[in-house]
C-alpha atoms as a PDB file:
ATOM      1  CA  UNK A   1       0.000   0.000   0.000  1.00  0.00           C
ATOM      2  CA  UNK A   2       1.077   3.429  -0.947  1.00  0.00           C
ATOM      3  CA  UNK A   3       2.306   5.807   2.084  1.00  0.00           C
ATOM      4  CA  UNK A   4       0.646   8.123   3.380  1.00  0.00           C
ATOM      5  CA  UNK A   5       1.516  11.539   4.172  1.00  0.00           C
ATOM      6  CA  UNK A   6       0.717  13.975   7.029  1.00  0.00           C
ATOM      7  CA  UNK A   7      -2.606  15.201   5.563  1.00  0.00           C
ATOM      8  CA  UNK A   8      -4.503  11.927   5.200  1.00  0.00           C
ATOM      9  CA  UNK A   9      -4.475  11.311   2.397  1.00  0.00           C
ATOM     10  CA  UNK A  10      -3.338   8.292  -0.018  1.00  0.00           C
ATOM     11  CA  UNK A  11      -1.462  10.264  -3.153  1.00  0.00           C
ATOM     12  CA  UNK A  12      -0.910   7.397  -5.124  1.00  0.00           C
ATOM     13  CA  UNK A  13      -4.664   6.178  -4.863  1.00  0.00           C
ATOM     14  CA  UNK A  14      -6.011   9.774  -5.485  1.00  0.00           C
ATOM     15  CA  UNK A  15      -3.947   9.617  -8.899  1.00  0.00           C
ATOM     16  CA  UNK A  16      -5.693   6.258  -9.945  1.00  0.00           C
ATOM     17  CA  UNK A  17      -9.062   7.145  -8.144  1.00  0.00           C
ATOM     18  CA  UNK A  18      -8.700  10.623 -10.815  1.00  0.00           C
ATOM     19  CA  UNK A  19      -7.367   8.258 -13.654  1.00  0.00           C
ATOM     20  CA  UNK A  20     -10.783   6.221 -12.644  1.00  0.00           C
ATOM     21  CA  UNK A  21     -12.963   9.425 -13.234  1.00  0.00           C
ATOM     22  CA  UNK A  22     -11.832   9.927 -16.795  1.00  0.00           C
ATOM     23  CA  UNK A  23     -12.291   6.409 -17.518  1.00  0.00           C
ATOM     24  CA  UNK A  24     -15.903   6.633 -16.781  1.00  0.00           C
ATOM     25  CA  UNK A  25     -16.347   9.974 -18.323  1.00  0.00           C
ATOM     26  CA  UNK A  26     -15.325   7.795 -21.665  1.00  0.00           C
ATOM     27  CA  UNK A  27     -17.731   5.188 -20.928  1.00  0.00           C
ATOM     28  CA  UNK A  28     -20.379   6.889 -20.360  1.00  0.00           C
ATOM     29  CA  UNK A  29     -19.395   9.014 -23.337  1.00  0.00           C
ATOM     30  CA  UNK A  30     -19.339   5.721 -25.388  1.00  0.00           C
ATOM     31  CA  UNK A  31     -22.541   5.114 -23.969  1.00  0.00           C
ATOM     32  CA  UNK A  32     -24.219   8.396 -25.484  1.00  0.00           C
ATOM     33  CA  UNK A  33     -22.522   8.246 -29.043  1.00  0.00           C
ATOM     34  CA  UNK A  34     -23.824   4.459 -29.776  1.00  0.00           C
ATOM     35  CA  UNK A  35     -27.505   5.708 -28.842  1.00  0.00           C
ATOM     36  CA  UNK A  36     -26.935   8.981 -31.275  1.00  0.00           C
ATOM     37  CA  UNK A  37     -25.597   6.548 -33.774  1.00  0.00           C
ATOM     38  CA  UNK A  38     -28.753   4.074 -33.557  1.00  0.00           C
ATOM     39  CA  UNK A  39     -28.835   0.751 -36.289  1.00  0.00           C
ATOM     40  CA  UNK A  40     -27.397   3.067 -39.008  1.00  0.00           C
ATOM     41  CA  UNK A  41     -24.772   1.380 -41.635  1.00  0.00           C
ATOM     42  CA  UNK A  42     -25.982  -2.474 -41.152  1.00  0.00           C
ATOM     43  CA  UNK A  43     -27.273  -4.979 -44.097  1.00  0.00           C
ATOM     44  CA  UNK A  44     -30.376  -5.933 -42.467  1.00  0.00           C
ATOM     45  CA  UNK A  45     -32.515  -4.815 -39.634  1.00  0.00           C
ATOM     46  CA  UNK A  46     -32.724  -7.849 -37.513  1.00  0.00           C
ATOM     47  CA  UNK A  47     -28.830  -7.740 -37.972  1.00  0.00           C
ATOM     48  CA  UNK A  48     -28.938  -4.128 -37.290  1.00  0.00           C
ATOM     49  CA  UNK A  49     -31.008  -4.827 -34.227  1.00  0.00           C
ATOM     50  CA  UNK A  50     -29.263  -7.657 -32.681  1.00  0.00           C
ATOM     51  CA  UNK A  51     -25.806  -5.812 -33.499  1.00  0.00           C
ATOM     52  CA  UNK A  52     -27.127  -1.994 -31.517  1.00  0.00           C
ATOM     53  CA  UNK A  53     -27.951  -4.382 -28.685  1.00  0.00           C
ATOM     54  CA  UNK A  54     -24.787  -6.140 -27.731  1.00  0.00           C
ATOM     55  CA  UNK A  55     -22.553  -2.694 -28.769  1.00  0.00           C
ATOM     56  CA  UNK A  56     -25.249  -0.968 -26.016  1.00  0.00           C
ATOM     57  CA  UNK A  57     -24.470  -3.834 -23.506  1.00  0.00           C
ATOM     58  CA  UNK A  58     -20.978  -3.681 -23.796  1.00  0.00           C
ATOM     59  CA  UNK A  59     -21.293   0.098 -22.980  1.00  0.00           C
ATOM     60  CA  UNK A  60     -23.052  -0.699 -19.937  1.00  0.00           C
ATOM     61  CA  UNK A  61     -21.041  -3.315 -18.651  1.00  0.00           C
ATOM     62  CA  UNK A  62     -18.105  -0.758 -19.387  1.00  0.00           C
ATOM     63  CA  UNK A  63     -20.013   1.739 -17.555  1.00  0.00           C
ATOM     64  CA  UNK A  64     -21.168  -0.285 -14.290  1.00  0.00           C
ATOM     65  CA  UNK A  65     -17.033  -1.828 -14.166  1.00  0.00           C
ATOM     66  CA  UNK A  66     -15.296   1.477 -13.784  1.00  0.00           C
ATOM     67  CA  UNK A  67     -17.767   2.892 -11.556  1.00  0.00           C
ATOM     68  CA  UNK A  68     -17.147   0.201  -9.033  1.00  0.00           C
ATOM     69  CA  UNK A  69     -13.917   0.490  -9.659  1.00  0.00           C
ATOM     70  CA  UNK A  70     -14.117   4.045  -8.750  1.00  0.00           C
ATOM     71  CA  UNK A  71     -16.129   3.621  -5.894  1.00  0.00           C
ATOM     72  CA  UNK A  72     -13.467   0.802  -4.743  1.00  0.00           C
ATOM     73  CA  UNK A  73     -10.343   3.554  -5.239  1.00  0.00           C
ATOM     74  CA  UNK A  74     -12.742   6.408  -3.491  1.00  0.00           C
ATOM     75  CA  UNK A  75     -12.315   3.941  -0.252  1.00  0.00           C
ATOM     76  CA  UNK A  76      -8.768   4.079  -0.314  1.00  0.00           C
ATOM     77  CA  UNK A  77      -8.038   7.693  -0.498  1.00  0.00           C
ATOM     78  CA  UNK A  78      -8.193   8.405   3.101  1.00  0.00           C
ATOM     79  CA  UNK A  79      -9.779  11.379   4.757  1.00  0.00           C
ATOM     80  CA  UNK A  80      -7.979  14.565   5.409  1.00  0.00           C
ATOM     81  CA  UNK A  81      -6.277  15.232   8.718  1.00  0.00           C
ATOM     82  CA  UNK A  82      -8.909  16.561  11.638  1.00  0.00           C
ATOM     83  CA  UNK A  83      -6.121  19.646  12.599  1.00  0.00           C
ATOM     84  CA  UNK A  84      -7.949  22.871  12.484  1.00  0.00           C
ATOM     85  CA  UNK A  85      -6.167  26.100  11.194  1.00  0.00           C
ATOM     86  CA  UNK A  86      -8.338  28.167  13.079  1.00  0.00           C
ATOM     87  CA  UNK A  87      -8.164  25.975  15.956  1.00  0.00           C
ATOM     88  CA  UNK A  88     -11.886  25.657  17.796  1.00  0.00           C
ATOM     89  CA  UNK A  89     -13.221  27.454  14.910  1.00  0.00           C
ATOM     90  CA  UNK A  90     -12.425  24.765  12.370  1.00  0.00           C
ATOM     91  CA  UNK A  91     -15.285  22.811  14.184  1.00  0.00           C
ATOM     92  CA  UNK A  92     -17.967  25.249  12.426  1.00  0.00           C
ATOM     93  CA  UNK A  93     -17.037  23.267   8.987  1.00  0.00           C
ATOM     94  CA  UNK A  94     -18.761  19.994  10.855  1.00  0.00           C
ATOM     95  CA  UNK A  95     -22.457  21.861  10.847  1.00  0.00           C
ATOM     96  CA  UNK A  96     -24.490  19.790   9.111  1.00  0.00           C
ATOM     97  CA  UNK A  97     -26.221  22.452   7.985  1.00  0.00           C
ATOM     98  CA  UNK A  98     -23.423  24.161   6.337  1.00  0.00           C
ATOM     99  CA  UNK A  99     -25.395  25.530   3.437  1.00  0.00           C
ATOM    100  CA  UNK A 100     -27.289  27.873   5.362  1.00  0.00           C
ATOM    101  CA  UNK A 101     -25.235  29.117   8.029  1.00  0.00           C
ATOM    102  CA  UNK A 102     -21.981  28.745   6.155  1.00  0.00           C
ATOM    103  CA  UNK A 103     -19.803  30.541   9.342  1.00  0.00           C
ATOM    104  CA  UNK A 104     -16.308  29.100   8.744  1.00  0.00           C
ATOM    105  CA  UNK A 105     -16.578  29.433   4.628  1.00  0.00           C
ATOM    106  CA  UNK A 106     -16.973  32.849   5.863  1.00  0.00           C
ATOM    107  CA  UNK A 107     -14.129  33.184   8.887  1.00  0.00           C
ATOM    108  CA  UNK A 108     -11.801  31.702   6.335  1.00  0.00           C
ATOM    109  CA  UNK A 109     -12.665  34.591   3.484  1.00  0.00           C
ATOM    110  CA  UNK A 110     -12.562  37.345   6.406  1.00  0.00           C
ATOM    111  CA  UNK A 111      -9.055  35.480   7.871  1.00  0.00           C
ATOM    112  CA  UNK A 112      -7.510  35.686   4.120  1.00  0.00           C
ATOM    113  CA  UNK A 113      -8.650  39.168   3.756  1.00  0.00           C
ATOM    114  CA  UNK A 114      -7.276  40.402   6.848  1.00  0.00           C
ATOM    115  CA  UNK A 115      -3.984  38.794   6.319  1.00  0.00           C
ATOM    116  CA  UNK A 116      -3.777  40.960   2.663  1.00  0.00           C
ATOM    117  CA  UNK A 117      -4.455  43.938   4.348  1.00  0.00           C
ATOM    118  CA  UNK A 118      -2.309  43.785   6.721  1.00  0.00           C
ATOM    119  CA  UNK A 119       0.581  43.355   4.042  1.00  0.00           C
ATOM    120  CA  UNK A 120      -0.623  46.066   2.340  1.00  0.00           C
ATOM    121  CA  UNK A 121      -0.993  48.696   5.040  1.00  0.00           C
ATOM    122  CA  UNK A 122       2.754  47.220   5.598  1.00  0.00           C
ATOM    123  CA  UNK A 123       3.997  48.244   1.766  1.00  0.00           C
ATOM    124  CA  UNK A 124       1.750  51.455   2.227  1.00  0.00           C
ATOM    125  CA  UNK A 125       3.309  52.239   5.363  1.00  0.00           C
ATOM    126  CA  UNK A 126       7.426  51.784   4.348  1.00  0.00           C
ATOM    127  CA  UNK A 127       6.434  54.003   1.138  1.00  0.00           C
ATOM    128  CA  UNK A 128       5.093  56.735   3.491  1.00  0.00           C
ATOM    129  CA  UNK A 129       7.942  56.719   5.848  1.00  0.00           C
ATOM    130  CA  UNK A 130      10.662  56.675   2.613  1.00  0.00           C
ATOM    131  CA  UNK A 131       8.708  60.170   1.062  1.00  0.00           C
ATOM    132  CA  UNK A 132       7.629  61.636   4.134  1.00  0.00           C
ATOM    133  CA  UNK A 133       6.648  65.349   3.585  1.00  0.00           C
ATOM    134  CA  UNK A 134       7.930  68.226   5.662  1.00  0.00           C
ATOM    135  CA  UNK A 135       5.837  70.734   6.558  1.00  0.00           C
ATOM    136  CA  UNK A 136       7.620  72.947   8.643  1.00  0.00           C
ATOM    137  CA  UNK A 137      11.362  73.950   9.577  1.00  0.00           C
ATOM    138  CA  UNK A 138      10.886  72.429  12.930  1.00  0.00           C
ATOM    139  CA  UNK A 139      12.142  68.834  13.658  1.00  0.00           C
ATOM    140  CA  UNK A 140       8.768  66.502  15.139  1.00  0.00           C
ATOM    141  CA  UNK A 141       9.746  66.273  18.567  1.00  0.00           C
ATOM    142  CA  UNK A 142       9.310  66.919  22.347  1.00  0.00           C
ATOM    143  CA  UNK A 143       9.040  70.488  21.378  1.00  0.00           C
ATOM    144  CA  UNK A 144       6.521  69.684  18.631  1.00  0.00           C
ATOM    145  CA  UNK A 145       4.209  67.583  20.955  1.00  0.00           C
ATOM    146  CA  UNK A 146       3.987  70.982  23.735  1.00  0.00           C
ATOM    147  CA  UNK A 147       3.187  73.121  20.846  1.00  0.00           C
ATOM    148  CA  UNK A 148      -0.287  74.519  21.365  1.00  0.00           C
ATOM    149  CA  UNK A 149      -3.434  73.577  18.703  1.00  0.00           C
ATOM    150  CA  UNK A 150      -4.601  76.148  16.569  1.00  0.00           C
ATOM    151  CA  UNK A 151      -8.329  77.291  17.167  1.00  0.00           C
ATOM    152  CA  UNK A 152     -10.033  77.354  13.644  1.00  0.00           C
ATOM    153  CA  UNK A 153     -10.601  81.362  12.971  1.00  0.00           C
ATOM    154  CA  UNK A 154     -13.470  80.650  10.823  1.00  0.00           C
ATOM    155  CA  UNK A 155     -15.869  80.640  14.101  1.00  0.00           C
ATOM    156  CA  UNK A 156     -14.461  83.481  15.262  1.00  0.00           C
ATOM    157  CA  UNK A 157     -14.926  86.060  12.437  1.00  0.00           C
ATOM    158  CA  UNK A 158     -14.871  89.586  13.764  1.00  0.00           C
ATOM    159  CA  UNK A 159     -18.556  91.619  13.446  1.00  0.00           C
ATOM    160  CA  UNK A 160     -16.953  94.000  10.765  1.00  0.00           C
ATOM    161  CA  UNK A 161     -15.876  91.793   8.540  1.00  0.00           C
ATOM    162  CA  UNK A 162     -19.467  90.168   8.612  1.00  0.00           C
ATOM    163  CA  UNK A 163     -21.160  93.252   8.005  1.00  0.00           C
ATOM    164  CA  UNK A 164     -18.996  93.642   4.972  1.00  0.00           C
ATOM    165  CA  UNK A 165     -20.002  90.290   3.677  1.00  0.00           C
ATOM    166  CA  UNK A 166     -23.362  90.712   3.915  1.00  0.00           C
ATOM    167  CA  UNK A 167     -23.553  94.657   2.694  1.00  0.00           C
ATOM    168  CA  UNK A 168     -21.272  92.919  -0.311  1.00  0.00           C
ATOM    169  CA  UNK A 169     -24.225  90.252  -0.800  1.00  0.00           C
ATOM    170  CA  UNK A 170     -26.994  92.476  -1.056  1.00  0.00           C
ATOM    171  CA  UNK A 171     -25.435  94.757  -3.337  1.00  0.00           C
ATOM    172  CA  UNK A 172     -25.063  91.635  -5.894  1.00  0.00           C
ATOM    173  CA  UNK A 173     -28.953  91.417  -5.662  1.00  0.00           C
ATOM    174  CA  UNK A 174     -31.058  94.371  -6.087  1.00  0.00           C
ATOM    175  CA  UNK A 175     -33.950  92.886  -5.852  1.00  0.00           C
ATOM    176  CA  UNK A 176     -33.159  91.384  -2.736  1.00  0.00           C
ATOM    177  CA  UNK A 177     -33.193  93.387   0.389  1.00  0.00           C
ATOM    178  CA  UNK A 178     -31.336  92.340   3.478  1.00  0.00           C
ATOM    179  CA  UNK A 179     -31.476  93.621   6.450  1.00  0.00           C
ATOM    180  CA  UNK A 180     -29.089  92.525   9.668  1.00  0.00           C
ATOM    181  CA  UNK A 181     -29.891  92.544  13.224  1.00  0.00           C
ATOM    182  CA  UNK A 182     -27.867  91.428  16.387  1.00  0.00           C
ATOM    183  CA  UNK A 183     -30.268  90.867  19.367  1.00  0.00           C
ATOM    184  CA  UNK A 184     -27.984  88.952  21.257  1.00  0.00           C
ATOM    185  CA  UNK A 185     -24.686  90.619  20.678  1.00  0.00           C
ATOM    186  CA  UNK A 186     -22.233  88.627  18.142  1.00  0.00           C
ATOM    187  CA  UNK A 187     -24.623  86.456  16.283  1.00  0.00           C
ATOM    188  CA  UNK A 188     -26.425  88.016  12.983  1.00  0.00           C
ATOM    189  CA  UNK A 189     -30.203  87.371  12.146  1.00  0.00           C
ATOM    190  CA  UNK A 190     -30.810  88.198   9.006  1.00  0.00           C
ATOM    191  CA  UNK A 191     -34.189  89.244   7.556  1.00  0.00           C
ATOM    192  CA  UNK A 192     -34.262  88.545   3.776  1.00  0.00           C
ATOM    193  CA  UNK A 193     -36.991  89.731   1.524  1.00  0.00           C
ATOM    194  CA  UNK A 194     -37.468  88.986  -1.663  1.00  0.00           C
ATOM    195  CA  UNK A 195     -39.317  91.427  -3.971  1.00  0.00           C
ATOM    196  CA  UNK A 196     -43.300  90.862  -3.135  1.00  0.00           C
ATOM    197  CA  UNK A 197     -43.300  86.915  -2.649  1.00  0.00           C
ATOM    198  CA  UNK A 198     -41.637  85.872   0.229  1.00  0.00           C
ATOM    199  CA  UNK A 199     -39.650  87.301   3.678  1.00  0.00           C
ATOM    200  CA  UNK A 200     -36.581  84.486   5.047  1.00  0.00           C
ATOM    201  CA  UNK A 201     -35.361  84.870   8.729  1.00  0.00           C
ATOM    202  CA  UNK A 202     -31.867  83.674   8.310  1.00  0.00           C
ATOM    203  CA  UNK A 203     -30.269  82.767  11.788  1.00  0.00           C
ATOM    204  CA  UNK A 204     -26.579  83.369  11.458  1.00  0.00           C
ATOM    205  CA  UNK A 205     -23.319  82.306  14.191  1.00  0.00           C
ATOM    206  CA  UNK A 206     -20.592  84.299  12.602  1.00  0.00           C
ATOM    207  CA  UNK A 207     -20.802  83.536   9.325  1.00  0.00           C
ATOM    208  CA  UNK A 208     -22.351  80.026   9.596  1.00  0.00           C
ATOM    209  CA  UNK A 209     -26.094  79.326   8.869  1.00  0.00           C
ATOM    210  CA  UNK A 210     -27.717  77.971  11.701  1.00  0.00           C
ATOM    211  CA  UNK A 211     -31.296  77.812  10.524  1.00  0.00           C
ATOM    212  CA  UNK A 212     -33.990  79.621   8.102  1.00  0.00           C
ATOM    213  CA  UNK A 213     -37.814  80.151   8.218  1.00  0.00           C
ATOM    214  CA  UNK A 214     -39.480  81.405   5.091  1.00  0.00           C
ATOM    215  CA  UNK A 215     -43.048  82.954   5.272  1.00  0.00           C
ATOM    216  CA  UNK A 216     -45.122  85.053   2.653  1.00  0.00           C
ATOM    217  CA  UNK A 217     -44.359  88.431   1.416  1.00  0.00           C
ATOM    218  CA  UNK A 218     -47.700  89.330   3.700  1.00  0.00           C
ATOM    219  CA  UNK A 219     -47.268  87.649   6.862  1.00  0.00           C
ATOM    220  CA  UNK A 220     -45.616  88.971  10.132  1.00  0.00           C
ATOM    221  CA  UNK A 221     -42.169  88.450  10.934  1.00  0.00           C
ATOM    222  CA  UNK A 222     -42.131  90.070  14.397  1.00  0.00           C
ATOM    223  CA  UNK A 223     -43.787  88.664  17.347  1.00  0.00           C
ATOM    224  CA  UNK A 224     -45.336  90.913  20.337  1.00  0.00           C
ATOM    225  CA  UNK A 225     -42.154  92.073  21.712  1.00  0.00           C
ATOM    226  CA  UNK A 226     -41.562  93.794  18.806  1.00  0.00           C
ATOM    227  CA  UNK A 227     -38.343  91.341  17.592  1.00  0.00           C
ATOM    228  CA  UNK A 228     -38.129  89.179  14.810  1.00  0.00           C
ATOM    229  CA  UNK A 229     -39.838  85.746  15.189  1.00  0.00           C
ATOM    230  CA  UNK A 230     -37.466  82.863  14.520  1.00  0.00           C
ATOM    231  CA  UNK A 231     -39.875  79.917  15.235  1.00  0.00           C
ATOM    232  CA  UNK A 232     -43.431  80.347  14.369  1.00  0.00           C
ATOM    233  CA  UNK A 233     -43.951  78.135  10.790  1.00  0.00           C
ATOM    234  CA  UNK A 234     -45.933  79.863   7.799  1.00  0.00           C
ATOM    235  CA  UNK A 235     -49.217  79.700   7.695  1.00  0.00           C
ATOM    236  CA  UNK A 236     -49.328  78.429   3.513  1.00  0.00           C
ATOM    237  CA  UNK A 237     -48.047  75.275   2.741  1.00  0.00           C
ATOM    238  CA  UNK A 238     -46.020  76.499  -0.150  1.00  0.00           C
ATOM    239  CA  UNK A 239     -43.724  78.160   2.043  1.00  0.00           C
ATOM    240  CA  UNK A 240     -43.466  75.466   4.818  1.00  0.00           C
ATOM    241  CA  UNK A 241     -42.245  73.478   1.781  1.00  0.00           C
ATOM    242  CA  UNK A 242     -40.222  76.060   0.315  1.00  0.00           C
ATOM    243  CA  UNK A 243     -38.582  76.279   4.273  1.00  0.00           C
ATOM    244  CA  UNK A 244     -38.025  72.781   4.286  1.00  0.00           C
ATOM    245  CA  UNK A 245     -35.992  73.203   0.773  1.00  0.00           C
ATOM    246  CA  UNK A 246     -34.076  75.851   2.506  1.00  0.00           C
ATOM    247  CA  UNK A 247     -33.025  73.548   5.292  1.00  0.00           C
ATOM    248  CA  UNK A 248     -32.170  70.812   3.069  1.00  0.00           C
ATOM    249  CA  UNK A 249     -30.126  73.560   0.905  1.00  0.00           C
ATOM    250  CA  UNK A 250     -27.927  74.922   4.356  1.00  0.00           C
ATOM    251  CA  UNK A 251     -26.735  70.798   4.815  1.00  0.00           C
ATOM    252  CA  UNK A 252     -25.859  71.124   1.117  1.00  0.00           C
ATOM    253  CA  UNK A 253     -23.475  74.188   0.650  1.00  0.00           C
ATOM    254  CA  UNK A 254     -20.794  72.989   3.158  1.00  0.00           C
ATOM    255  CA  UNK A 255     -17.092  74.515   3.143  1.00  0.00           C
ATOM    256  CA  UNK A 256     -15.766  74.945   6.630  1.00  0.00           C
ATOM    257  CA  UNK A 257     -12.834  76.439   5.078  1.00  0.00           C
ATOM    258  CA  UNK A 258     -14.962  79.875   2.770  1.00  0.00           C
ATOM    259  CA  UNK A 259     -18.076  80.262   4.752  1.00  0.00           C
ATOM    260  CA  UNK A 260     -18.408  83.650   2.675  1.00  0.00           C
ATOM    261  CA  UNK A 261     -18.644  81.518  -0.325  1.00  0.00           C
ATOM    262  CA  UNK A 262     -21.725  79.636   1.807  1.00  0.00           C
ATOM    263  CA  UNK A 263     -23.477  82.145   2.498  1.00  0.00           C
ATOM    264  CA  UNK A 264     -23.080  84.133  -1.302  1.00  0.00           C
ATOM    265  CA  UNK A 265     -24.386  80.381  -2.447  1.00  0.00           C
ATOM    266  CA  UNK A 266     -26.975  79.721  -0.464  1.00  0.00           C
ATOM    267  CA  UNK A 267     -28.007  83.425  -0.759  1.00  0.00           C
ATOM    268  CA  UNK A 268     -28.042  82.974  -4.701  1.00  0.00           C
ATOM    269  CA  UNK A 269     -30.137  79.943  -4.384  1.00  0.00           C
ATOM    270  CA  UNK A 270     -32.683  81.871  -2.358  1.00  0.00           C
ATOM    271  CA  UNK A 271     -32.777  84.409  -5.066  1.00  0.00           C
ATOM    272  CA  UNK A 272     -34.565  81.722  -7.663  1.00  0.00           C
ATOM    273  CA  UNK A 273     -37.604  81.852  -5.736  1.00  0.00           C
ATOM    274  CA  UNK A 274     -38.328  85.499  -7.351  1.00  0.00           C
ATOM    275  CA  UNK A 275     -40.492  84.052  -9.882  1.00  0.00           C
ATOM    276  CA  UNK A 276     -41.637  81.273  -7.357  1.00  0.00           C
ATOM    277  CA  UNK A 277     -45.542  81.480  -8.969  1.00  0.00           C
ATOM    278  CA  UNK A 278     -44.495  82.035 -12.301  1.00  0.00           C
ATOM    279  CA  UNK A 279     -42.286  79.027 -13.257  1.00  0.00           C
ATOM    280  CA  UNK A 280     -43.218  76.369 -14.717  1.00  0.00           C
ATOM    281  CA  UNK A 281     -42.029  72.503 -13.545  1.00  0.00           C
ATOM    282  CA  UNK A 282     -39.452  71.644 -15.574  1.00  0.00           C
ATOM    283  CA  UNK A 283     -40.007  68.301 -15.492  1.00  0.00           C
ATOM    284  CA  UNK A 284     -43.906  67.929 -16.377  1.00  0.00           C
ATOM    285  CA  UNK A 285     -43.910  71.486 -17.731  1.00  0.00           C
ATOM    286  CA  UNK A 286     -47.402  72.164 -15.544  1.00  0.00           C
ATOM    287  CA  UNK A 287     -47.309  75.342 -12.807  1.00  0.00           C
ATOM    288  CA  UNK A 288     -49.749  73.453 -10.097  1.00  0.00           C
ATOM    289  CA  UNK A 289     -49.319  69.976  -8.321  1.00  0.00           C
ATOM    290  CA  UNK A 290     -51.857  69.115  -5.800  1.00  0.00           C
ATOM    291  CA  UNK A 291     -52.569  72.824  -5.696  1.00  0.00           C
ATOM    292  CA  UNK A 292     -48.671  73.801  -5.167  1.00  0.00           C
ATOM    293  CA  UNK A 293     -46.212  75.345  -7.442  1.00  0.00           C
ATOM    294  CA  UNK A 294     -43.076  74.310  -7.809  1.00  0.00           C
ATOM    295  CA  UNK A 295     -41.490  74.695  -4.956  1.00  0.00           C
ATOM    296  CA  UNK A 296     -38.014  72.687  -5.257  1.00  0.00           C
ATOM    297  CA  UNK A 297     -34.783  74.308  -6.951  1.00  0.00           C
ATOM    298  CA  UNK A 298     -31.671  72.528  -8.387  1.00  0.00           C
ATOM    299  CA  UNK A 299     -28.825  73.427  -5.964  1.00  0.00           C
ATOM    300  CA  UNK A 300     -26.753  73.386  -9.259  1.00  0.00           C
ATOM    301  CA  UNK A 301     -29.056  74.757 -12.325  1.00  0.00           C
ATOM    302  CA  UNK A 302     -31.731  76.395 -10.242  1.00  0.00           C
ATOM    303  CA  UNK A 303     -34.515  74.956 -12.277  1.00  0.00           C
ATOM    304  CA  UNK A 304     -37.805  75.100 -10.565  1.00  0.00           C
ATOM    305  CA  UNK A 305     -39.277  71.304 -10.384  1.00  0.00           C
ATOM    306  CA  UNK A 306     -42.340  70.277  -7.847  1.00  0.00           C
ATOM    307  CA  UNK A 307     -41.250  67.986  -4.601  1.00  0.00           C
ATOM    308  CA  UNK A 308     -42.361  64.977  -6.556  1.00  0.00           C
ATOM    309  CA  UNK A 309     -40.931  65.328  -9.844  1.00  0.00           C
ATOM    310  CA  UNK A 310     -37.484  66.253  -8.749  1.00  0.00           C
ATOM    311  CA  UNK A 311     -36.736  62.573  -7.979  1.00  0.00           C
END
């Protein structure tokens, strides 16, 4: 008998038990091509007949001999060693229902894939330490870890400089008035109105949007004290919706780094409302939906689309 090595597993049977396999793949082969061939090319048909049967049988018996011959090599292949590679985990691949909770297929893919990346982030990390970029004079050292963290000066923006940006603003839009109040000292509300259709409270920290409320060109803006009111909703749908647009809008012009640029963008967006009843949807081309114009506008084109046929 053939020796075995440390994994189970009888080589020189597996080559025969493979050898085996192809031997009955030709069989069986055999087995197809004499039924496509039929009684074809014989003298006579009882000749053809008795001839078809005893080439068919042949087939058969050549079939049924090399697979129990396979089956008798299959015995003698051995089983693979029991050691686990994962140790305990290795015990998952003996579920016998494997198929649908297929846990160590799995901890094997994850174990393979955390192996590459750790050789990866190993390349990535030599490269990164051979081109290393200075950014400074200064060595990285003791004297680099006391030095002190720079506060970002974007939150801090002096009042002046504010005032200019906003004065700057509404002199880009005529038809857009702006006026700026400071009830609480620092912080800016701004109350924006645009020709005859709407009036937007714009709540300001430095130069940073905090939140807007839009109402009609007709409604009240102040409450009884006699200050602006920053919380009571519209009373017409069309500008609770066009508010809700507005909110959405402040999450999408984001950059930390230019608020100025924020607020002249978001400011510009506002300004597409002017004609707010008299555009058309762009995409269904009608001015009403469900009794609402459209009320949504591209943060890119500014095209006027209703809430439902933006998507």
């Amino acid at each position: 008998m053939a020796d075995v090595v440390n994994v189970g597993v009888n080589l020189d049977a597996f080559s025969h038990a493979i050898s085996g396999i192809q031997a009955l793949r030709s069989s069986v082969s055999r087995v197809f091509e004499s039924l496509k061939d039929g009684m074809r090319n014989r003298e006579t048909l009882e000749g053809r007949e008795k001839q078809f049967i005893a080439e068919f049988q042949d087939n058969l018996q050549a079939v049924n001999r090399d697979l129990n011959e396979l089956e008798r090599l299959s015995g003698l292949v051995g089983r693979p060693s029991e050691s686990h590679p994962l140790h305990n985990s290795g015990l998952l691949s003996l579920d016998p229902v494997q198929d649908k909770t297929p846990l160590y297929s799995q901890l094997l893919q994850a174990y393979k894939w955390s192996n590459k990346l750790q050789y990866h982030a190993g390349l990535a990390s030599s490269l990164l330490n051979q081109q290393s970029l200075k950014r400074s004079a200064n060595q990285m050292g003791a004297s680099a870890k006391r030095r002190p963290k720079v506060q970002p000066s974007t939150l801090v923006l002096p009042p002046q400089y504010v005032d200019d940006v906003i004065s700057r603003i509404g002199r880009m839009f005529p038809d857009m008035t702006i006026e700026l109040f400071r009830p609480n000292g620092a912080s800016a509300v701004l109350l924006v109105t645009l020709g005859k259709v709407l009036k937007a409270i714009v709540v300001m920290r430095s130069l940073f949007i905090d939140r807007t409320v839009v109402r009609g060109y007709n409604e009240n803006v102040y409450n009884e004290e006699g200050k602006l009111d920053i919380w009571t909703k519209s009373q017409y749908q069309v500008f609770q919706k066009v508010t809700d647009h507005a909110t959405t809008a402040l999450l999408h012009y984001q950059l930390p780094q230019m608020p100025d640029v924020v607020v002249r963008s978001f400011m510009t967006w506002l300004r597409s409302y002017i004609k707010l009843f008299q555009s058309s949807c762009q995409r269904c081309g009608r001015f009403l939906q469900d009794g609402l114009p459209p009320t949504w506008r591209d943060f890119r084109t500014l095209e006027a689309f209703h809430d439902t046929c933006r998507m």
